[in-house]
Every structure is written in C-alpha cells, then in structure tokens.
PDB file of N, CA and C in Angstrom:
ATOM      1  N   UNK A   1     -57.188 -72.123  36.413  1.00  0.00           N
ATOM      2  CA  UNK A   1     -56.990 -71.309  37.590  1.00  0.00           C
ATOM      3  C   UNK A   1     -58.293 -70.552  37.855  1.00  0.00           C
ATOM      4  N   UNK A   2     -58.616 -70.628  39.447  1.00  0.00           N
ATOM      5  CA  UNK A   2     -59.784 -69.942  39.481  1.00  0.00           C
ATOM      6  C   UNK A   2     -59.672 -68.229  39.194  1.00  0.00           C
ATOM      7  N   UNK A   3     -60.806 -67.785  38.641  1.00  0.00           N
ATOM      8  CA  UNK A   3     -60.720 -66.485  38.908  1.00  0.00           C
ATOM      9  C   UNK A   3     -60.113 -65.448  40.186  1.00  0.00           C
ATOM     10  N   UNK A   4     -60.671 -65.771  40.992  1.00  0.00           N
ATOM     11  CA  UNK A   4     -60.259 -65.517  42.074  1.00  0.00           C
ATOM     12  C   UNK A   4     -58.817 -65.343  42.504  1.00  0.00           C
ATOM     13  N   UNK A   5     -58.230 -66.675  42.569  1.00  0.00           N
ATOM     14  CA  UNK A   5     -57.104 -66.998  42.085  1.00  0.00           C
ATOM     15  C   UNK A   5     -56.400 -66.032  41.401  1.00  0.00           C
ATOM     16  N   UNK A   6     -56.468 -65.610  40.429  1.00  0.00           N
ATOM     17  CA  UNK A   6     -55.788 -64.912  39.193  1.00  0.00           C
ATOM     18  C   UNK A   6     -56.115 -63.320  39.894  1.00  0.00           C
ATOM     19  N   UNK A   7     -57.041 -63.102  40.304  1.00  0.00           N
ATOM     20  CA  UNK A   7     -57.048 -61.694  41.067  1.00  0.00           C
ATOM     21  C   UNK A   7     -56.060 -61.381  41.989  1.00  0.00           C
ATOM     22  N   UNK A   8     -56.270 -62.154  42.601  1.00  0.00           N
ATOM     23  CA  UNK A   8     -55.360 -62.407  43.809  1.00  0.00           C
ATOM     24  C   UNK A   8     -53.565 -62.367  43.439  1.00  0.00           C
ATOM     25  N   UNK A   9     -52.928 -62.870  42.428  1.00  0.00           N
ATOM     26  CA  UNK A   9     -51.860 -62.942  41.584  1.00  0.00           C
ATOM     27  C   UNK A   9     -51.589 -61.507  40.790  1.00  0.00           C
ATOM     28  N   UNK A  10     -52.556 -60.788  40.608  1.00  0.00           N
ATOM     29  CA  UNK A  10     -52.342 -59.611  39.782  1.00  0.00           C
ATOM     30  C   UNK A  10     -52.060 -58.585  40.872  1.00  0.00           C
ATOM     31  N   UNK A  11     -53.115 -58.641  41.748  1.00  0.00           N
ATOM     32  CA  UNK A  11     -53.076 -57.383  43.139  1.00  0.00           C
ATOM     33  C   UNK A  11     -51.450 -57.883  43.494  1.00  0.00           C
ATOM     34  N   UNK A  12     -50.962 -58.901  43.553  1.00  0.00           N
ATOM     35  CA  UNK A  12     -49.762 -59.454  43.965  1.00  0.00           C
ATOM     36  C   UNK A  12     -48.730 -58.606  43.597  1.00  0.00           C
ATOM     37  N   UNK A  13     -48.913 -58.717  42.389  1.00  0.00           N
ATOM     38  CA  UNK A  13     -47.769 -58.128  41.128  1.00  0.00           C
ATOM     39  C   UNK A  13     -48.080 -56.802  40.882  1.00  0.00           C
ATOM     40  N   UNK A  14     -49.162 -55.834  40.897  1.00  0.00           N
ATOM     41  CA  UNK A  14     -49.473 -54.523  41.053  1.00  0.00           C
ATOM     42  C   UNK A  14     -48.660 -54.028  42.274  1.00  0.00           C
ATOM     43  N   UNK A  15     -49.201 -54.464  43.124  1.00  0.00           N
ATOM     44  CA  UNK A  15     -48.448 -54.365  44.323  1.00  0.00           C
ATOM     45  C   UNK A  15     -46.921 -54.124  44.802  1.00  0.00           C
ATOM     46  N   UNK A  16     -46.579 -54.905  44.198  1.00  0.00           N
ATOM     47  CA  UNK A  16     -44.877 -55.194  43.697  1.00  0.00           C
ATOM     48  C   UNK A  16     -44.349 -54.021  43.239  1.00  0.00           C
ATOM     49  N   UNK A  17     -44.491 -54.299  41.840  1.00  0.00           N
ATOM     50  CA  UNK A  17     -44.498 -53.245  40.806  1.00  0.00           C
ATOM     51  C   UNK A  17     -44.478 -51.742  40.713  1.00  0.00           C
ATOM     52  N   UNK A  18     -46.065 -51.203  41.321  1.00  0.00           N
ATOM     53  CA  UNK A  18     -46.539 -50.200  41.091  1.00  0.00           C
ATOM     54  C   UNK A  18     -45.400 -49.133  42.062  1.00  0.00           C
ATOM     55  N   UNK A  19     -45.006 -49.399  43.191  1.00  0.00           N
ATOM     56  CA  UNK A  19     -43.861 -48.588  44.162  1.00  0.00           C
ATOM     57  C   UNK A  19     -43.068 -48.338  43.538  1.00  0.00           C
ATOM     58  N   UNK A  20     -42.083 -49.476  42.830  1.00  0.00           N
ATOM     59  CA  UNK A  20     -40.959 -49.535  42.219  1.00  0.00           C
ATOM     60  C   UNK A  20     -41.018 -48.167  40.974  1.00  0.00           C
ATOM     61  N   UNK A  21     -42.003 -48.478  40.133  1.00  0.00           N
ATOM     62  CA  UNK A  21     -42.366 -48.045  38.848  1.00  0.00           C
ATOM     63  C   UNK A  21     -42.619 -46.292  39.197  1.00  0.00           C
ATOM     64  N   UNK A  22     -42.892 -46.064  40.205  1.00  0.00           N
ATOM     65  CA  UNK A  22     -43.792 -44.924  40.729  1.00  0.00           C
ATOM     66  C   UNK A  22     -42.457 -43.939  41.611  1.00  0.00           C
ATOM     67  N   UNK A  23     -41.468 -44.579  41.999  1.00  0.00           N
ATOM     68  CA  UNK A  23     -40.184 -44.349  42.988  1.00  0.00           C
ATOM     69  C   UNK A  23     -39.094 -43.004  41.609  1.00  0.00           C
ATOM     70  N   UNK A  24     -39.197 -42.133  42.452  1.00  0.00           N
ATOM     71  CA  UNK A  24     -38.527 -41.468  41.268  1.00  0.00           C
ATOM     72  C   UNK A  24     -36.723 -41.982  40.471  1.00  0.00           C
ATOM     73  N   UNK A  25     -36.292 -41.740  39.554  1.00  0.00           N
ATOM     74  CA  UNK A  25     -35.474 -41.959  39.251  1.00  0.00           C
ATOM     75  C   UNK A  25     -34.412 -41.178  39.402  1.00  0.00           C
ATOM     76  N   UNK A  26     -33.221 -41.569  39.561  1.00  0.00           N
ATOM     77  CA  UNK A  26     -31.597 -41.486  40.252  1.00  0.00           C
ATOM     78  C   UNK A  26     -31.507 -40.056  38.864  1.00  0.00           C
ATOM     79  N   UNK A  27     -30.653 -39.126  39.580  1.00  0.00           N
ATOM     80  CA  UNK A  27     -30.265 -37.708  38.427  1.00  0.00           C
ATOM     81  C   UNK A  27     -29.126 -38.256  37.425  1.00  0.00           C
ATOM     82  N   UNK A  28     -29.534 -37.768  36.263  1.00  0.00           N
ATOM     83  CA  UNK A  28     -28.862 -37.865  34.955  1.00  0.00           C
ATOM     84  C   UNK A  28     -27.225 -37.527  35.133  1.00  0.00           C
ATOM     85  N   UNK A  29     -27.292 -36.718  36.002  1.00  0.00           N
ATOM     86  CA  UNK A  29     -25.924 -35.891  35.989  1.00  0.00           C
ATOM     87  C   UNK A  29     -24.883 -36.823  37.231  1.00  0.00           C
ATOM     88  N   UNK A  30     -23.390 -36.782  36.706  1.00  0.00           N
ATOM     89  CA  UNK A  30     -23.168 -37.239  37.840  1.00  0.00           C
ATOM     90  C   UNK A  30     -22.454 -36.402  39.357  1.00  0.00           C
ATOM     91  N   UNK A  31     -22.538 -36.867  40.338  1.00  0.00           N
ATOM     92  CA  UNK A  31     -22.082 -36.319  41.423  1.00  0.00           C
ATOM     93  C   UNK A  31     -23.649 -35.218  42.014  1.00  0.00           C
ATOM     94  N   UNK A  32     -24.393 -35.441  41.452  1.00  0.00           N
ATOM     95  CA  UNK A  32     -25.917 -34.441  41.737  1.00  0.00           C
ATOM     96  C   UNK A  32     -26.797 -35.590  42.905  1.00  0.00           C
ATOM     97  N   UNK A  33     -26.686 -34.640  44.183  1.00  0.00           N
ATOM     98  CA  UNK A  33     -27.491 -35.680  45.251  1.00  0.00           C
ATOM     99  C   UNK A  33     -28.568 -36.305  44.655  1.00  0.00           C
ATOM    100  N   UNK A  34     -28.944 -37.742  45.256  1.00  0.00           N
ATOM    101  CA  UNK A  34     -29.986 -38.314  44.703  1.00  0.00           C
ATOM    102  C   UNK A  34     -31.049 -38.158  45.808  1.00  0.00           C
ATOM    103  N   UNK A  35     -32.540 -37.810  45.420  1.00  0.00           N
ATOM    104  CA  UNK A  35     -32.881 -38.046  46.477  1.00  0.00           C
ATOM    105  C   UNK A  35     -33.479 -39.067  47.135  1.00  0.00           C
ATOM    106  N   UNK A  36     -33.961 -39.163  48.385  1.00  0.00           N
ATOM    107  CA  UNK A  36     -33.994 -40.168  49.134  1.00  0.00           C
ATOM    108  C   UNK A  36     -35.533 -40.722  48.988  1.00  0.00           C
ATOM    109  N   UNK A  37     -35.840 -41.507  47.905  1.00  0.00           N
ATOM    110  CA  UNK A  37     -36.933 -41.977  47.977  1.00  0.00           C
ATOM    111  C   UNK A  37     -37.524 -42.953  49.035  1.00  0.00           C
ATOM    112  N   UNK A  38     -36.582 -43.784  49.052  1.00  0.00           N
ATOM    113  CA  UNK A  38     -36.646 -44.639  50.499  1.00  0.00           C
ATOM    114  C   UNK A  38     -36.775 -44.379  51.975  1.00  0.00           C
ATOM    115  N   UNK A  39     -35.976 -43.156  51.758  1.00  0.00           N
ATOM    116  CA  UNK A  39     -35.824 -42.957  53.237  1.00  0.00           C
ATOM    117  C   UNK A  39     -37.192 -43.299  54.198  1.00  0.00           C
ATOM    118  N   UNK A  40     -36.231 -42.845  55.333  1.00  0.00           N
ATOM    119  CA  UNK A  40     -37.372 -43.151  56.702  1.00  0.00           C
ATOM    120  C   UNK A  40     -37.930 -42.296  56.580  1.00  0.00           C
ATOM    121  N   UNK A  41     -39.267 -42.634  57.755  1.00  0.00           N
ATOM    122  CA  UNK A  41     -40.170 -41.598  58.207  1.00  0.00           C
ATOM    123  C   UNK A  41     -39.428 -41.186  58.707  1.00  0.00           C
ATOM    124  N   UNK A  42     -38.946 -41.498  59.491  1.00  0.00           N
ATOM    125  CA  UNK A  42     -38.242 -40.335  60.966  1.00  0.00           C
ATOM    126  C   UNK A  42     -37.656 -39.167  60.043  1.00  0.00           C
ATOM    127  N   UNK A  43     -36.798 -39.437  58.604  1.00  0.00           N
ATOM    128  CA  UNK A  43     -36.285 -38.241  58.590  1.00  0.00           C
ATOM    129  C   UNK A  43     -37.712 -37.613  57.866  1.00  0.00           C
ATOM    130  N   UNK A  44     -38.324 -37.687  57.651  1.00  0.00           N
ATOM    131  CA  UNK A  44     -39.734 -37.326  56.869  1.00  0.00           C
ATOM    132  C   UNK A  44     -40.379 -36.142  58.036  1.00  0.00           C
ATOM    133  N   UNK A  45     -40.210 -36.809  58.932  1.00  0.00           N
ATOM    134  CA  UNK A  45     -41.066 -36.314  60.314  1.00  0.00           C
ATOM    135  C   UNK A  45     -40.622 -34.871  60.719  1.00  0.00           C
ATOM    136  N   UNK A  46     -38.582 -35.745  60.691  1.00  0.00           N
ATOM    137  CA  UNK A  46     -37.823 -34.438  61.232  1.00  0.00           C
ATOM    138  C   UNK A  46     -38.003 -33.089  59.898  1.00  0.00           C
ATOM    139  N   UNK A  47     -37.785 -33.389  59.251  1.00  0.00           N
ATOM    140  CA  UNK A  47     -38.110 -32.460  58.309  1.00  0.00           C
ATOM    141  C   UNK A  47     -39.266 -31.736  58.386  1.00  0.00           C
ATOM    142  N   UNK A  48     -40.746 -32.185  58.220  1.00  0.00           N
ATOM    143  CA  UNK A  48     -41.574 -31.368  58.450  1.00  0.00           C
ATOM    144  C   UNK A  48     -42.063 -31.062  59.408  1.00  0.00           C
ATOM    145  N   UNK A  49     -41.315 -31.454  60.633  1.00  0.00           N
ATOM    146  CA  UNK A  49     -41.455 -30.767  62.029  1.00  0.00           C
ATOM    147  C   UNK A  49     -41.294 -28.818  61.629  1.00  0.00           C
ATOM    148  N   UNK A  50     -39.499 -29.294  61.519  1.00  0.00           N
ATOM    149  CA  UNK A  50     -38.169 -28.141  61.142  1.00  0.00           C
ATOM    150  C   UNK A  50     -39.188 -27.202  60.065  1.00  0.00           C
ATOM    151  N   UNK A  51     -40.132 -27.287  59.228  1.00  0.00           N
ATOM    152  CA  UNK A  51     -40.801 -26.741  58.159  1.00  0.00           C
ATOM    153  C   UNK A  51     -41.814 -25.933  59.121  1.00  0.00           C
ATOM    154  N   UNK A  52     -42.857 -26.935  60.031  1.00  0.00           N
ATOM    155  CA  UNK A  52     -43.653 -25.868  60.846  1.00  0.00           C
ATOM    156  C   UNK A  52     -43.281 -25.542  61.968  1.00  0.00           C
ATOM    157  N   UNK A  53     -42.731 -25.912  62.896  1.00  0.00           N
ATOM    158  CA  UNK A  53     -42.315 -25.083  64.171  1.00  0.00           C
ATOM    159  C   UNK A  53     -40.133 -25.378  64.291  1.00  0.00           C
ATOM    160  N   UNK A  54     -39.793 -24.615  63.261  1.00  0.00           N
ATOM    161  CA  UNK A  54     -38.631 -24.561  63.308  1.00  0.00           C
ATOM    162  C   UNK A  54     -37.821 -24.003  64.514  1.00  0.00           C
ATOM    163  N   UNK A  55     -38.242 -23.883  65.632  1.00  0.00           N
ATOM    164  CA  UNK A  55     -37.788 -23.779  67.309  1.00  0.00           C
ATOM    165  C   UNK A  55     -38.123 -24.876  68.219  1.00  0.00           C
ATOM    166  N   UNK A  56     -38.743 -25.948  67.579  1.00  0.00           N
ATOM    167  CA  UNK A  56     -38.802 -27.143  68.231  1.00  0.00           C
ATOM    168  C   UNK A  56     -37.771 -27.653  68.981  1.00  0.00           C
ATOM    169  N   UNK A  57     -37.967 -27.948  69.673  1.00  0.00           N
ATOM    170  CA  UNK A  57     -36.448 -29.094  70.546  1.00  0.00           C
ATOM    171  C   UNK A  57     -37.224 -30.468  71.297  1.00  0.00           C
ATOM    172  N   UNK A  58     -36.747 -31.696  70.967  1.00  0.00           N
ATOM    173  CA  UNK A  58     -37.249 -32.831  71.409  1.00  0.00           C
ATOM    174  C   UNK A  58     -37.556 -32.602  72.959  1.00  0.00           C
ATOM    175  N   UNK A  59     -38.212 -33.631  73.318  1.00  0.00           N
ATOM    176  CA  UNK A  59     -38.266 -33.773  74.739  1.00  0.00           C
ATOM    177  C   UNK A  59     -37.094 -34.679  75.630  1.00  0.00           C
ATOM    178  N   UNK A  60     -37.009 -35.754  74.769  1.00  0.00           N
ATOM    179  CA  UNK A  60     -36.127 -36.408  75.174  1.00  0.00           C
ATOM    180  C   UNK A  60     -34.890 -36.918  74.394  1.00  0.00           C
ATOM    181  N   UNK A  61     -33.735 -37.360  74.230  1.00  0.00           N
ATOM    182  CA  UNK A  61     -32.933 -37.871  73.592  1.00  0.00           C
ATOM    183  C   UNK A  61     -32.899 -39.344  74.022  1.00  0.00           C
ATOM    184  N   UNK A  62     -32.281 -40.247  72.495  1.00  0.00           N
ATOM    185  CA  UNK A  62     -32.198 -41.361  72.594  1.00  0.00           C
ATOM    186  C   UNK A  62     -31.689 -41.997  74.018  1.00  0.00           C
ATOM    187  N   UNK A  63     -32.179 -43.598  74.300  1.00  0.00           N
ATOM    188  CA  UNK A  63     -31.193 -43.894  75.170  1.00  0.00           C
ATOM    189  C   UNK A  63     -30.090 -44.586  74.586  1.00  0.00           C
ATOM    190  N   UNK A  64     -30.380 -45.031  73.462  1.00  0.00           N
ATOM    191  CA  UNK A  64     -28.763 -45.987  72.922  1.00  0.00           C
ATOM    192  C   UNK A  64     -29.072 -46.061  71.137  1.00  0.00           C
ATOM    193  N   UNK A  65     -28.050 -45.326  70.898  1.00  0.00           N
ATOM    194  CA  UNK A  65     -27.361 -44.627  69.461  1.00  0.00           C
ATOM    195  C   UNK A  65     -27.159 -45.422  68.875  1.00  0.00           C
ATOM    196  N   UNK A  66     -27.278 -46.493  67.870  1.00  0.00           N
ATOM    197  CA  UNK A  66     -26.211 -47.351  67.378  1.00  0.00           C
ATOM    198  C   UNK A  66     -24.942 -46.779  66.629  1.00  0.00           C
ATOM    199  N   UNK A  67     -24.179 -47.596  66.479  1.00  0.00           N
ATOM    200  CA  UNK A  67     -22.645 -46.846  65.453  1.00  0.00           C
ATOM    201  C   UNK A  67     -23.175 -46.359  64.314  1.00  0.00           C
ATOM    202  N   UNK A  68     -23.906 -47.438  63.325  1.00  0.00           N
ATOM    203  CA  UNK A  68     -24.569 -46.794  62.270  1.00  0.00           C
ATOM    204  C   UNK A  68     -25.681 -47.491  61.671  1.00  0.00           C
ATOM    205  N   UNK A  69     -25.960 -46.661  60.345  1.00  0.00           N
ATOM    206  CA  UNK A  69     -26.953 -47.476  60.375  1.00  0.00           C
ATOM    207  C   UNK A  69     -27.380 -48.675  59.905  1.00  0.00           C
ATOM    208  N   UNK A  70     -25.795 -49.337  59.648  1.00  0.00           N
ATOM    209  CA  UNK A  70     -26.125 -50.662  59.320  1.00  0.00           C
ATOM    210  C   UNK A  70     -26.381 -51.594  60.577  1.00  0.00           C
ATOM    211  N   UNK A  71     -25.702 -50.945  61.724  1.00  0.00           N
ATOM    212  CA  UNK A  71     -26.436 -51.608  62.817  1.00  0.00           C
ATOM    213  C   UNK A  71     -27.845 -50.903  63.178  1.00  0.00           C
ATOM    214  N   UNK A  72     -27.983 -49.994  63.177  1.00  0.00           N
ATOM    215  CA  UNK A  72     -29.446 -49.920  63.094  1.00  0.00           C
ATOM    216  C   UNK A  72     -30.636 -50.603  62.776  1.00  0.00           C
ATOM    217  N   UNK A  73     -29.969 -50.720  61.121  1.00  0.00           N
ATOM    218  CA  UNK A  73     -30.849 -51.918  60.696  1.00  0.00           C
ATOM    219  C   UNK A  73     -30.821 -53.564  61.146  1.00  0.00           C
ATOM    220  N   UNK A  74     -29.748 -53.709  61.198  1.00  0.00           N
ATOM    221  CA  UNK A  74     -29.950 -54.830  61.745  1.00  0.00           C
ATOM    222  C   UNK A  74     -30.890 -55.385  63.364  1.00  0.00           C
ATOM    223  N   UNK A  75     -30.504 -54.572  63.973  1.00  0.00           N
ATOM    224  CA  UNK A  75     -31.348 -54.291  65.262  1.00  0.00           C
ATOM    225  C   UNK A  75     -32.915 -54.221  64.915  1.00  0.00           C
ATOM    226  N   UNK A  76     -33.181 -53.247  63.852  1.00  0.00           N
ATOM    227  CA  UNK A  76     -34.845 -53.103  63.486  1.00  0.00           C
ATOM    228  C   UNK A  76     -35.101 -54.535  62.509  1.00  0.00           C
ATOM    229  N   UNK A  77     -34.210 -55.415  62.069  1.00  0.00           N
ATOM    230  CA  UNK A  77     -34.457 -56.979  61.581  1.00  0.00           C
ATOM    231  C   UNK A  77     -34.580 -58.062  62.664  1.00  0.00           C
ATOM    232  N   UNK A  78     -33.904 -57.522  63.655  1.00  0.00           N
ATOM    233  CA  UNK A  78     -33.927 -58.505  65.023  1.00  0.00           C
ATOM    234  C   UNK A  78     -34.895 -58.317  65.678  1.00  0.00           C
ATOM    235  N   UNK A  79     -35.334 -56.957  65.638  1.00  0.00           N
ATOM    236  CA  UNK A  79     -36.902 -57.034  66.430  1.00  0.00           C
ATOM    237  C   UNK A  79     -38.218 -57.263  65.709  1.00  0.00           C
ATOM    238  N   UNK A  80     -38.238 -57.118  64.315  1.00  0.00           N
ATOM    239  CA  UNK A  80     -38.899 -57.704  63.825  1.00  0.00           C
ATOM    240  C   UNK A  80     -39.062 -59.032  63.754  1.00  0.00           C
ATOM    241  N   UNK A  81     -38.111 -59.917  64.106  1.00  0.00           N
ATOM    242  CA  UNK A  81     -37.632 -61.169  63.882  1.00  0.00           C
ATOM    243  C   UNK A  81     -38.418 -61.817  65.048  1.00  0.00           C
ATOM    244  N   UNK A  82     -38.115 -61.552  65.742  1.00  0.00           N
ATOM    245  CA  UNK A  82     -38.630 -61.527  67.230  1.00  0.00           C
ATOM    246  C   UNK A  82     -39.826 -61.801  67.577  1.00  0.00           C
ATOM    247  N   UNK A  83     -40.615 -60.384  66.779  1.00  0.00           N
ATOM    248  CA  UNK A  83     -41.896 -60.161  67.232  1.00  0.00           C
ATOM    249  C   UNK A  83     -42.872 -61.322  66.251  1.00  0.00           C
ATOM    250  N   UNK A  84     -42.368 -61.245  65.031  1.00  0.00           N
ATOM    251  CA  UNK A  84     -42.566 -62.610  63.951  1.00  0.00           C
ATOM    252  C   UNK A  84     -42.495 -63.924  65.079  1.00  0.00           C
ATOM    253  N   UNK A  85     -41.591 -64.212  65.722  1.00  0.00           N
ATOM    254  CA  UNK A  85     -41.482 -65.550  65.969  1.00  0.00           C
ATOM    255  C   UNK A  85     -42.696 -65.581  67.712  1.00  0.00           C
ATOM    256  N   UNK A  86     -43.003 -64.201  67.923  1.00  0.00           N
ATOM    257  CA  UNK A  86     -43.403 -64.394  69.164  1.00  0.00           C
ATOM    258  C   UNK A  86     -45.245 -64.459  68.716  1.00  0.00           C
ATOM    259  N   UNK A  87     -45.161 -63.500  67.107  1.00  0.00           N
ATOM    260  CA  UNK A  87     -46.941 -63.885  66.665  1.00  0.00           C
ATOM    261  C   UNK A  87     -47.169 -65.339  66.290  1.00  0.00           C
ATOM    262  N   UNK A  88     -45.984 -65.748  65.670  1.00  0.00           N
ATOM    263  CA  UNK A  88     -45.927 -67.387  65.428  1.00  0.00           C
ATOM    264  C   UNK A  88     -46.260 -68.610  66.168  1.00  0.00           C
ATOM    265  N   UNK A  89     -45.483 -68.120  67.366  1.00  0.00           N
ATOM    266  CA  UNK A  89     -45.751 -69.278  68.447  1.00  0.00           C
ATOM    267  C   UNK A  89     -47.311 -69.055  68.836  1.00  0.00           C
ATOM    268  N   UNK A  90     -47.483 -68.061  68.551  1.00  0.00           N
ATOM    269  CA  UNK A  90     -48.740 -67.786  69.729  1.00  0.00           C
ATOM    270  C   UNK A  90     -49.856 -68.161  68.695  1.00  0.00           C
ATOM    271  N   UNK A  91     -49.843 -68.024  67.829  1.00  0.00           N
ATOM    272  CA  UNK A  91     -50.815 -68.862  66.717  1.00  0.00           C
ATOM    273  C   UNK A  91     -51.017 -70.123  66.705  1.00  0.00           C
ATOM    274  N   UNK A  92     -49.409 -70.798  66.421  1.00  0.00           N
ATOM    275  CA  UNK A  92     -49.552 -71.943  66.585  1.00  0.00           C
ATOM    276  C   UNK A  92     -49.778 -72.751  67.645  1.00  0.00           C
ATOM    277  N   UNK A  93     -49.685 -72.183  68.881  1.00  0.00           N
ATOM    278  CA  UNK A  93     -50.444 -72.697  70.004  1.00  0.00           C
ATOM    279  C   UNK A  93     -52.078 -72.586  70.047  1.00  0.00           C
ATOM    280  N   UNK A  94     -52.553 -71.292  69.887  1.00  0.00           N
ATOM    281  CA  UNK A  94     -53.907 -71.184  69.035  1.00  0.00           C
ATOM    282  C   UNK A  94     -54.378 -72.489  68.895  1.00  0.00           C
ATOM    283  N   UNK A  95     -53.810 -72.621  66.866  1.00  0.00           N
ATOM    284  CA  UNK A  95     -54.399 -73.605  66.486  1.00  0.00           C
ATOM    285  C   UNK A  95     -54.353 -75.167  66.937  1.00  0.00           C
ATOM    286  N   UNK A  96     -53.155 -75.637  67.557  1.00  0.00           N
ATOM    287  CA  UNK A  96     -52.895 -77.134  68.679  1.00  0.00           C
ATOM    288  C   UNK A  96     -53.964 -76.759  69.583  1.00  0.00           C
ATOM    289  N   UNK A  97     -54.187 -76.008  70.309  1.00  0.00           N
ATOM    290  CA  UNK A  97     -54.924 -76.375  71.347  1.00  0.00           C
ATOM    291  C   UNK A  97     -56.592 -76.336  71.423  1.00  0.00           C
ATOM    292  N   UNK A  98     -56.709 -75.301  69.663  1.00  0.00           N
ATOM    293  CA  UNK A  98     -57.816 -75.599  69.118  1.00  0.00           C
ATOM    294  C   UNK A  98     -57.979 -77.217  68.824  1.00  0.00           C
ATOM    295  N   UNK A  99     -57.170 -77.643  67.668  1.00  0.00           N
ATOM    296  CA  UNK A  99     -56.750 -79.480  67.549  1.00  0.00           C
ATOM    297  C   UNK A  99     -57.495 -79.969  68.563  1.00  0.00           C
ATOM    298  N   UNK A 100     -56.516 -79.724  69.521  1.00  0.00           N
ATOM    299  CA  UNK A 100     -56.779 -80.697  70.922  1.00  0.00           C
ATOM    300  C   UNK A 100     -57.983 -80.532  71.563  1.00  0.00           C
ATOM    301  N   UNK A 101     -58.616 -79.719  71.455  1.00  0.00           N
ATOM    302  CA  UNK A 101     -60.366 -78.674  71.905  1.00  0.00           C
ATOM    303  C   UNK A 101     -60.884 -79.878  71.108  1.00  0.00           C
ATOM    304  N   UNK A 102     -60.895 -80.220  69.857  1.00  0.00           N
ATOM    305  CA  UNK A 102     -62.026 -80.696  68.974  1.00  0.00           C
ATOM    306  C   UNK A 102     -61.152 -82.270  69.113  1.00  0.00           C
ATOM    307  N   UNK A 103     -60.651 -82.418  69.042  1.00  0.00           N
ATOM    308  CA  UNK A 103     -59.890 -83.980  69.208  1.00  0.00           C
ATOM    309  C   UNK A 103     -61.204 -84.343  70.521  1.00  0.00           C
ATOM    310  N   UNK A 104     -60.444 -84.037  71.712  1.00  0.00           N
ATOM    311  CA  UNK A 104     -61.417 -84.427  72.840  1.00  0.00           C
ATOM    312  C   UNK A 104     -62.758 -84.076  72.854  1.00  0.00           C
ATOM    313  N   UNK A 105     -63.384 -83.292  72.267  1.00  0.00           N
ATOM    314  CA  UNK A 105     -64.909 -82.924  72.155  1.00  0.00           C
ATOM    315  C   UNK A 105     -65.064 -84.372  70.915  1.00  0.00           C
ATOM    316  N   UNK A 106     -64.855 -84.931  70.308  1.00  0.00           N
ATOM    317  CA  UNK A 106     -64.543 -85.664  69.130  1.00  0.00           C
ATOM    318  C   UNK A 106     -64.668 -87.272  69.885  1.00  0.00           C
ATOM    319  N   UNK A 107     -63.655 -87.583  70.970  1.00  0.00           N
ATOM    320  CA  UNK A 107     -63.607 -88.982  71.662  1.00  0.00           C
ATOM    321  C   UNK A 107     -64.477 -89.350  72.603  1.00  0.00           C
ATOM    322  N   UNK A 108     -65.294 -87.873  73.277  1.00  0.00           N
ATOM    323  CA  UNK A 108     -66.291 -88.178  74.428  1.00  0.00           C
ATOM    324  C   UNK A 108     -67.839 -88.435  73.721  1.00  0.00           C
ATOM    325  N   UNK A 109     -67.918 -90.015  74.261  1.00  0.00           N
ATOM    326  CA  UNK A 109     -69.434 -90.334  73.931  1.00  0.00           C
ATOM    327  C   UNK A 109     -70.502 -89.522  74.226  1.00  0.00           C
ATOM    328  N   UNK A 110     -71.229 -89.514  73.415  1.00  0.00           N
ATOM    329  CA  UNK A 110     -72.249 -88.524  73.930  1.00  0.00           C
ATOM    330  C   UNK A 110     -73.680 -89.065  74.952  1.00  0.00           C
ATOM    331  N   UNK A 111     -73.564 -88.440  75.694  1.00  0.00           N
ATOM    332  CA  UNK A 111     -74.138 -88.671  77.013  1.00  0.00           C
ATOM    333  C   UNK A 111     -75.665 -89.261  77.038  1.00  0.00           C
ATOM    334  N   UNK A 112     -76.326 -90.276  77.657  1.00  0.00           N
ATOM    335  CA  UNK A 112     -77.333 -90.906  77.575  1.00  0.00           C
ATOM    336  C   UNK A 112     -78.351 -90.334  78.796  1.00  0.00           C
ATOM    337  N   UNK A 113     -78.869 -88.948  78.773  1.00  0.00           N
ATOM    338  CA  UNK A 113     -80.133 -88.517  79.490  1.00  0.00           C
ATOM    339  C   UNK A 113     -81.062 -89.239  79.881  1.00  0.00           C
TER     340      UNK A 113
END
C-alpha cells in the first residue's frame, strides 16, 4: 500500500473516531438529563442569542412547522437528497460532454495549411 494511501486511511479513521471519542458521556445516575451533545445549531444559536441580548424577538416566524422532528428530519434528508442528485447530474453532464469535447477534437483530421 502506498504511503499515501495509508495516510489517507488513518485521517479516515481519526476522523471517525476522534468526535465520537471526544462527545461527552451519558450521566451515571439515572433519570439525570443528558446533555445534548448532538444537538443542533439552531438550538446552540437560540441559546446564546437568549445569553447576550435576552429581549431579542425574531423578525420573522416560520412559514411551515413540521409535526416533529422526525419529520423534520426527514424533510432535511430529502433536501439533501435532492441537492446530492442535482450536484450529481450536473457533474456528470460535466464530464460526458467533456467525453464528447475530446471524442470529436480526437476524429477531426488535422487540417492541411
């Protein structure tokens, strides 16, 4: 395996790893809130909004709430999904029509001045 290679495999697995390993651990005791290592930014945000200007009030409110947040999430998997399949296509048209660029630059004789 090239070196390289093997770098590339470790940053992999550091990578992985190091969040997990680093994510605090669930309380000893039971029924003691856990806290939210995962959580969102948003509640991250709302929180240290509420910390420095605790008279804040949004500007605007949502236009559409989901029930919860398992539809939430699912909605933020569908638009990711989405936007995945819309960088996809557009690549792979990219590279075909690159193909096809060098295919035909490739079949035309070259010209006798």
């Amino acid at each position: 395996m090239k070196v390289r290679t093997g770098l590339t495999w470790l940053a992999i697995v550091l990578l992985t790893v190091l969040p997990l390993w680093f994510a605090a651990a669930p309380p000893a005791e039971p029924g003691a809130e856990v806290p939210s290592v995962f959580g969102g930014a948003d509640e991250r945000a709302q929180q240290a909004i509420g910390t420095i200007a605790p008279h804040y009030r949004p500007w605007f409110a949502p236009v559409f709430e989901p029930a919860s947040s398992e539809i939430a999430s699912l909605l933020f998997a569908l638009q990711a999904a989405a936007g995945a399949g819309v960088i996809g296509f557009w690549l792979g048209m990219s590279v075909a029509r690159e193909r096809a660029r060098r295919a035909e630059g490739s079949k035309q004789e070259p010209r006798a001045d």
